[in-house]
Protein backbone atom coordinates (compact mmCIF):
# COMPACT_ATOMS: atom_id res chain seq x y z
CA UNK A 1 0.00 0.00 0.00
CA UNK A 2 1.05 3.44 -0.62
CA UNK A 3 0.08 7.08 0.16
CA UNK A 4 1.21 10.32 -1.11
CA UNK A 5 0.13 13.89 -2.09
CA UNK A 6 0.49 15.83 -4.77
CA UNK A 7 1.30 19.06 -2.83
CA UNK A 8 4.63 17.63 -1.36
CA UNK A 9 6.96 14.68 -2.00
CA UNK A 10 7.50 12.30 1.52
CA UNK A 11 10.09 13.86 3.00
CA UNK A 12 9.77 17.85 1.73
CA UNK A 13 8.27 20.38 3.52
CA UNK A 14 4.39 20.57 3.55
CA UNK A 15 3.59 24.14 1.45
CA UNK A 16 2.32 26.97 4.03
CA UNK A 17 -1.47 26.44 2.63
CA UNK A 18 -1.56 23.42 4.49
CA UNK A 19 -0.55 24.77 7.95
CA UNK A 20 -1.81 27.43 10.50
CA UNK A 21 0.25 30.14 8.34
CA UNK A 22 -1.76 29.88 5.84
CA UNK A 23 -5.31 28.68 4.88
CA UNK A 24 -5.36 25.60 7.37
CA UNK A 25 -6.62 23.00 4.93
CA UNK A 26 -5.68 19.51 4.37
CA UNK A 27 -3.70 18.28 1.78
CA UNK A 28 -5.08 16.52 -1.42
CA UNK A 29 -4.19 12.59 -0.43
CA UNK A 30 -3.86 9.72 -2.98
CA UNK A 31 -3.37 6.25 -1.90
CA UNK A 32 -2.83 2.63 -4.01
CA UNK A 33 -2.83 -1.29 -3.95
CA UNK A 34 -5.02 -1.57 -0.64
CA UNK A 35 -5.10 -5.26 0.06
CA UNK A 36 -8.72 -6.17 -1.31
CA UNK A 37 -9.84 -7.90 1.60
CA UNK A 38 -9.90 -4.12 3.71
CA UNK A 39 -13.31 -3.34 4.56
CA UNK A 40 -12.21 0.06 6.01
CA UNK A 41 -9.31 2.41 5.87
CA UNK A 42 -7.88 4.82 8.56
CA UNK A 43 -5.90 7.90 8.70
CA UNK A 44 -3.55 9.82 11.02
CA UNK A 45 -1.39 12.27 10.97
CA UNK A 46 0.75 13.25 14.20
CA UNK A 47 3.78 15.39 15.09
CA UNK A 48 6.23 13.55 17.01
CA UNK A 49 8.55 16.70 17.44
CA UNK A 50 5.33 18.31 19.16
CA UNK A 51 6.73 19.66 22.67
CA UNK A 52 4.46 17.82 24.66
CA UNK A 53 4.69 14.49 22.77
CA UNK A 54 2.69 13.46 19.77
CA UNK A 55 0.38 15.84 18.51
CA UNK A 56 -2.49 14.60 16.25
CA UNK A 57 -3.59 17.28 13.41
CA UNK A 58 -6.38 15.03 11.69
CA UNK A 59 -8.29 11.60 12.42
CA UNK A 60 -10.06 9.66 9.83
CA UNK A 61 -11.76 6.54 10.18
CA UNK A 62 -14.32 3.88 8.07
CA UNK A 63 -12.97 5.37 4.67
CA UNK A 64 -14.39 2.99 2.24
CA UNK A 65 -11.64 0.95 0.90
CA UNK A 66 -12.55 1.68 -2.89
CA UNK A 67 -11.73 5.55 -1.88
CA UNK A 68 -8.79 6.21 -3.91
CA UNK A 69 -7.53 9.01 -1.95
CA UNK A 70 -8.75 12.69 -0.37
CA UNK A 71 -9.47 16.19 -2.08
CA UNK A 72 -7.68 18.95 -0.70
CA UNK A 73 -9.96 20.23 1.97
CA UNK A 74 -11.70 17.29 3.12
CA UNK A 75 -10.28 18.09 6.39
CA UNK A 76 -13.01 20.34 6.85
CA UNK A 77 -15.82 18.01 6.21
CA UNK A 78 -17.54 16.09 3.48
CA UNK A 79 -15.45 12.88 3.91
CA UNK A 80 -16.46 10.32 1.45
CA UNK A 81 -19.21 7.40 2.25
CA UNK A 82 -19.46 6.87 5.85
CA UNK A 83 -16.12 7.98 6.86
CA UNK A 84 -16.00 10.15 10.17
CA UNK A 85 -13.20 12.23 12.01
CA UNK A 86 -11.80 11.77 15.12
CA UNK A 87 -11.11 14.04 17.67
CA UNK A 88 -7.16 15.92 17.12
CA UNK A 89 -5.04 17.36 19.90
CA UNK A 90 -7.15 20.73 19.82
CA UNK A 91 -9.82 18.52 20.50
CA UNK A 92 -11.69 19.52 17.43
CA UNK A 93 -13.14 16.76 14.79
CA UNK A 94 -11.39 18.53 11.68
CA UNK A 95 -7.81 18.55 9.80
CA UNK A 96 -5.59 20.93 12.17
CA UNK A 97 -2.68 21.98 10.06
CA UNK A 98 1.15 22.61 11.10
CA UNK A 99 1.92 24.99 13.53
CA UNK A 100 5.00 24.43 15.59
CA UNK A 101 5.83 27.02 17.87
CA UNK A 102 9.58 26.93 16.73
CA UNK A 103 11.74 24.79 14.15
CA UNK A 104 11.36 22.14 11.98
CA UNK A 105 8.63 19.61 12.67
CA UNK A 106 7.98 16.04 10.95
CA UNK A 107 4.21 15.42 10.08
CA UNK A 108 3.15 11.81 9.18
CA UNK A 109 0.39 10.83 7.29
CA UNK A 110 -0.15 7.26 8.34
CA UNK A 111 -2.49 4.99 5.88
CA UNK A 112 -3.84 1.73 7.41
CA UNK A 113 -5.92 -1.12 5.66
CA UNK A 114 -8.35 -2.75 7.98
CA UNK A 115 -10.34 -5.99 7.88
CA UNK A 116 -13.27 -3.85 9.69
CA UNK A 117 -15.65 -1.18 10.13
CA UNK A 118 -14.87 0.48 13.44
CA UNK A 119 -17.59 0.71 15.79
CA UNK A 120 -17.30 4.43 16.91
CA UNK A 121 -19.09 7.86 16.66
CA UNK A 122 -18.09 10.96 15.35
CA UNK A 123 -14.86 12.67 17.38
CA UNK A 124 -13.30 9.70 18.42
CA UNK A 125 -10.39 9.96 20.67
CA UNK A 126 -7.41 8.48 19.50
CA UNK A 127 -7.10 6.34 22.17
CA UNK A 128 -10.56 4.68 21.29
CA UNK A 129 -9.36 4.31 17.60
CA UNK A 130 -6.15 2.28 18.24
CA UNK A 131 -8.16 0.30 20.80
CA UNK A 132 -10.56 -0.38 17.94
CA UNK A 133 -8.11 -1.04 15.68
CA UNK A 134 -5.93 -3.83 17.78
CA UNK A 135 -5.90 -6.67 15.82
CA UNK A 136 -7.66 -5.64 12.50
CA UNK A 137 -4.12 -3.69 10.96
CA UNK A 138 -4.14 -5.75 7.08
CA UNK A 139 -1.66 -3.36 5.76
CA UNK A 140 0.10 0.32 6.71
CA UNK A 141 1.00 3.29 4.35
CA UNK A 142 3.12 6.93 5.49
CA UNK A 143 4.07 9.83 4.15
CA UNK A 144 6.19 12.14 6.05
CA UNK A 145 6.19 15.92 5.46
CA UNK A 146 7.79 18.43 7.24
CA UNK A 147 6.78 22.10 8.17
CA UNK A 148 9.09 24.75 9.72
CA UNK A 149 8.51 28.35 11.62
């Protein structure tokens, strides 16, 4: 499986639109050769380099696996099929873009296939969604992008 965007190559910097500098909306995903037997996809993007640990800018989950990817914007709402967000690190159920307070930052979109529907509502933490997820991982995607102030 694979994931990328075509605002940024894995490893470049994430272009200012993206982040808190700029308009704050998501990046256009695309994604490829999800195992057929997924029945759901999820997505996550975190900061690691976040100050007080892992920061999560955007939660995604039940994507339908025939969803090739994400329009720039979705972040906002209008996820396809019965996809729903979970809840990010400003405790909001939207895309929250880059915005370290200082430095270079690493943001990673991770991808993963799953052999289930998760059973959870609308602004998920998290916490719930790996707990959901235990045991139904079929395959995992990332993209890395980085973002500096």
């Amino acid at each position: 499986m694979r994931i990328a965007s075509p605002a940024f190559e894995n490893g470049q910097p994430i272009p200012e639109k993206h982040s808190c500098d700029g308009e704050d909306v998501s990046p256009a995903l695309t994604w490829d050769d999800v195992p057929q037997s997924a029945k759901s996809l999820t997505l996550v993007v975190e900061d690691p380099d976040a100050p007080r640990g892992t920061w999560d800018h955007w939660i995604v989950f039940n994507i339908p696996p025939v969803v090739k990817g994400l329009r720039e914007g979705a972040g906002a709402g209008n996820l396809p099929g019965q996809a729903l967000h979970g809840r990010n690190s400003w405790t909001r159920n939207n895309w929250g873009g880059p915005c370290p307070p200082s430095g270079t930052h690493r943001y990673f979109f991770k991808l993963f296939a799953l052999d289930a529907m998760l059973d959870l509502s609308q602004g998920a933490s998290k916490a719930e969604l790996l707990e959901a997820m235990d045991g139904h991982i079929l395959d995992k995607a990332e993209l890395m992008g980085t973002y500096k102030r």
